[in-house]
C-alpha atoms as a PDB file:
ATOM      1  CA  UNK A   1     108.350  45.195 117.477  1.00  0.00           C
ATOM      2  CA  UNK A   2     106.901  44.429 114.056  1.00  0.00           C
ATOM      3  CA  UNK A   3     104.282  47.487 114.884  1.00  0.00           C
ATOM      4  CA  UNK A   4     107.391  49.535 115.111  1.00  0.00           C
ATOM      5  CA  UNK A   5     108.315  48.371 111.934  1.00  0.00           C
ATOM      6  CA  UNK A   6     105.220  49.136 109.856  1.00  0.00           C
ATOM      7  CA  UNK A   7     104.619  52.386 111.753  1.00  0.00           C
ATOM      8  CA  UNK A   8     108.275  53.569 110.713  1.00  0.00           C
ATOM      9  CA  UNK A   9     108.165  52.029 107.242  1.00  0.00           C
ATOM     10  CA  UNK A  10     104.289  54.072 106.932  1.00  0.00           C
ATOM     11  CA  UNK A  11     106.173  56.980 108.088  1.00  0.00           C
ATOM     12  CA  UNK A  12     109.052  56.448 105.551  1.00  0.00           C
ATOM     13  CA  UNK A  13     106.068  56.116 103.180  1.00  0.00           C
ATOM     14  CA  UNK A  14     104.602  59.240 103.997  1.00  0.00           C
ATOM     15  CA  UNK A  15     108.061  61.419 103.815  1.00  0.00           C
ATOM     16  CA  UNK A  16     108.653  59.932 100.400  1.00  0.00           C
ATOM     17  CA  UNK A  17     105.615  60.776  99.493  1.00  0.00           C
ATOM     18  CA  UNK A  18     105.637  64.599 100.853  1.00  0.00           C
ATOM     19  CA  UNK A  19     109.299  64.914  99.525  1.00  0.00           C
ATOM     20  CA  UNK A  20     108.098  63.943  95.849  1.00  0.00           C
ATOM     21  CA  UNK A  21     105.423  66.277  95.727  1.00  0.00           C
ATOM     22  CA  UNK A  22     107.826  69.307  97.255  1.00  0.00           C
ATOM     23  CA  UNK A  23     109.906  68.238  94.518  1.00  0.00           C
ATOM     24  CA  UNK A  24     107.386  68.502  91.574  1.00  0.00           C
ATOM     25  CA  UNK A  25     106.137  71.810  93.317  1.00  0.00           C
ATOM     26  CA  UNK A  26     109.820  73.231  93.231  1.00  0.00           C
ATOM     27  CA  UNK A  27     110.169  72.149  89.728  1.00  0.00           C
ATOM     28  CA  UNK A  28     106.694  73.909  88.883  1.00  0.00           C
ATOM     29  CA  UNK A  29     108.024  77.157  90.770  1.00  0.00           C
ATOM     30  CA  UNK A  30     111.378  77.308  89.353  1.00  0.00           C
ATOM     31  CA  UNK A  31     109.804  77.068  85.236  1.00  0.00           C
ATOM     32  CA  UNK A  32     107.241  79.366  86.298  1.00  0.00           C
ATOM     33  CA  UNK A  33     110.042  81.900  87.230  1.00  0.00           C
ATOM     34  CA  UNK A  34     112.590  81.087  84.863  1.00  0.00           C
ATOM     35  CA  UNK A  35     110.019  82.004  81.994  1.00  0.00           C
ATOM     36  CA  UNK A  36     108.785  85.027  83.815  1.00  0.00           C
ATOM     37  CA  UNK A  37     112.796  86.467  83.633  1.00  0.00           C
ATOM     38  CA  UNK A  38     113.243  85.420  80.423  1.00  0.00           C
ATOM     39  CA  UNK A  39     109.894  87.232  79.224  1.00  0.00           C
ATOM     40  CA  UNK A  40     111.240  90.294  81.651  1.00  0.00           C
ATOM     41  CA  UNK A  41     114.472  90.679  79.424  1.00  0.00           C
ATOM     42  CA  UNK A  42     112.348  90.535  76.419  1.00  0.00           C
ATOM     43  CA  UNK A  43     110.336  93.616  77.205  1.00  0.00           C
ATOM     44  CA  UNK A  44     113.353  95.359  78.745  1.00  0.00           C
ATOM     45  CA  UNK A  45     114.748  96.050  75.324  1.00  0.00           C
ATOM     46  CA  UNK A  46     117.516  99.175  76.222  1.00  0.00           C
ATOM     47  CA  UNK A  47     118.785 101.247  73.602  1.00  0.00           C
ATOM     48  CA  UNK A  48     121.600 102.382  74.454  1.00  0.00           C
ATOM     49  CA  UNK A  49     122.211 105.390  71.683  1.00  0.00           C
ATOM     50  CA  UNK A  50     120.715 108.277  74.276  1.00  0.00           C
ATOM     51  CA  UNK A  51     124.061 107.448  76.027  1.00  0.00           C
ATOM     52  CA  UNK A  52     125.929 108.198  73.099  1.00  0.00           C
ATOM     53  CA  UNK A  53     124.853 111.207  71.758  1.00  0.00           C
ATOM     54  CA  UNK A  54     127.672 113.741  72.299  1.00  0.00           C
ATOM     55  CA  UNK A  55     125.214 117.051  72.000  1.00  0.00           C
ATOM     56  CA  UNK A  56     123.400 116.203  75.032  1.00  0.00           C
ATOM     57  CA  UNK A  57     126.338 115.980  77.176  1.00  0.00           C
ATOM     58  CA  UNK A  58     128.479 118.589  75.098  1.00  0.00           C
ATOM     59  CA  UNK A  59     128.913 122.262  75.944  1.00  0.00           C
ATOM     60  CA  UNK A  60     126.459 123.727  78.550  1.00  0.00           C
ATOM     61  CA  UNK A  61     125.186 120.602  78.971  1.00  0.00           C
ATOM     62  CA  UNK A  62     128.054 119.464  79.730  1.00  0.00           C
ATOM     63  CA  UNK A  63     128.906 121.370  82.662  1.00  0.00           C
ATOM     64  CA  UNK A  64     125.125 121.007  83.867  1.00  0.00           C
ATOM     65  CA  UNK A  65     125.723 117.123  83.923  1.00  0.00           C
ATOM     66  CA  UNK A  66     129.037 117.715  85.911  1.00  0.00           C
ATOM     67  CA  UNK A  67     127.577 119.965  88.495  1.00  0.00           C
ATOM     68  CA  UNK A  68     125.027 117.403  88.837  1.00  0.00           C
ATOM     69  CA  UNK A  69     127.584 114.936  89.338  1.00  0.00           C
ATOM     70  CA  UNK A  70     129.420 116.595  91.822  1.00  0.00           C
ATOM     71  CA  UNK A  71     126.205 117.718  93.652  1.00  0.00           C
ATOM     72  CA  UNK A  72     125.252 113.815  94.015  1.00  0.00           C
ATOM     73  CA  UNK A  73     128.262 112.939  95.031  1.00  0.00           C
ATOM     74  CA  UNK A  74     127.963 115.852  97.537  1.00  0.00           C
ATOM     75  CA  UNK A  75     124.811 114.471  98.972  1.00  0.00           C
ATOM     76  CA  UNK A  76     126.417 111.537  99.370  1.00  0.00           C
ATOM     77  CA  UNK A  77     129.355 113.030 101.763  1.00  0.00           C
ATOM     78  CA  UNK A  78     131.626 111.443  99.070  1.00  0.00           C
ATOM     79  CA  UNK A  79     133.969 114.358  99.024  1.00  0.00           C
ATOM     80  CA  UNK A  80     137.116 112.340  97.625  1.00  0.00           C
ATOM     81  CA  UNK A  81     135.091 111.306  94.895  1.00  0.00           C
ATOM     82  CA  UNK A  82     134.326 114.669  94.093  1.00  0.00           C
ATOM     83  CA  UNK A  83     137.821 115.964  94.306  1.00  0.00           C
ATOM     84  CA  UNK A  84     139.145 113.169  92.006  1.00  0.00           C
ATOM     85  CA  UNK A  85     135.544 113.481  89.231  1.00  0.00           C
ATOM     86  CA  UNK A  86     136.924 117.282  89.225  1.00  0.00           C
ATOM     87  CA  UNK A  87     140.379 116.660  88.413  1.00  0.00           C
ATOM     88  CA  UNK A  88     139.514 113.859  85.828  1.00  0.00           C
ATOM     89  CA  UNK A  89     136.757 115.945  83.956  1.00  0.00           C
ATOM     90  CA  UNK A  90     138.568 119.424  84.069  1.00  0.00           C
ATOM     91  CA  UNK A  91     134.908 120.378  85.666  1.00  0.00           C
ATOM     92  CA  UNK A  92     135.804 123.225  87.874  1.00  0.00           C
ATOM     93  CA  UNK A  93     133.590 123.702  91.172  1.00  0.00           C
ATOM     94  CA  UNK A  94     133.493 126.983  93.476  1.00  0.00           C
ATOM     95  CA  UNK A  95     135.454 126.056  96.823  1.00  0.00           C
ATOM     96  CA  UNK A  96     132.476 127.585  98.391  1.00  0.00           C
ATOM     97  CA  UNK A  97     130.413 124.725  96.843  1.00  0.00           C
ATOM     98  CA  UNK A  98     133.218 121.600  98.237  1.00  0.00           C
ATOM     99  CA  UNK A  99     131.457 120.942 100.961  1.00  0.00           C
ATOM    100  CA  UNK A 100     128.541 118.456 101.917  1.00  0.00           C
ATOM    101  CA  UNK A 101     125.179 119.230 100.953  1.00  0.00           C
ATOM    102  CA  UNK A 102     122.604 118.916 104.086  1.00  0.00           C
ATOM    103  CA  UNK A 103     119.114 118.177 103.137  1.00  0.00           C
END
C-alpha cells in the first residue's frame, strides 16, 4: 500500500510538473503570436483614398467596373444577384449576356 502511495504521489509529481512547463510553453507561444499580429497590422497600413476617387469608377470606367461586376457574379451562377446589382446601378446588360458564364 504505501508503494502505491509514493508511486501515485511521484506520478502526481510528474503531471504537475509536465502541466507547468505546457503552461509556460503556451504562454511563450501565445506572446510570440500576439506580437507577430500586432507587427502584421503595422505593416498592413491601407489607404483607403484609391476607393474614393470618383474618376476611376466614373464614366467608361464606370460601366467597365459594372460589367465586371456582373461577369463575376456570372461566374459565380449568382444570377439573382446580378438581376438585383442591375436594377440598383442602372447598369444595363445584353439579355444575351444573363446567363452563366462556363469556364
Amino acid at each position: 500500500v504505501r508503494e502505491a502511495v509514493v508511486s501515485t504521489q511521484s506520478t502526481g509529481s510528474q503531471v504537475k510538473t509536465e502541466l507547468t512547463n505546457i503552461s509556460v510553453s503556451h504562454k511563450d507561444w501565445h506572446g510570440s503570436i500576439s506580437r507577430f499580429g500586432k507587427v502584421i497590422d503595422k505593416q498592413l497600413t491601407e489607404n483607403v483614398s484609391f476607393f474614393t476617387n470618383r474618376d476611376l469608377i466614373s464614366g467608361r470606367n464606370s460601366q467597365l467596373l459594372h460589367q465586371l461586376i456582373c461577369e463575376h457574379f456570372l461566374r459565380q451562377g449568382n444570377l439573382d444577384l446580378v438581376e438585383k446589382f442591375i436594377t440598383d446601378s442602372g447598369h444595363e446588360l445584353e439579355e444575351g449576356k444573363k446567363r452563366p458564364l462556363l469556364i
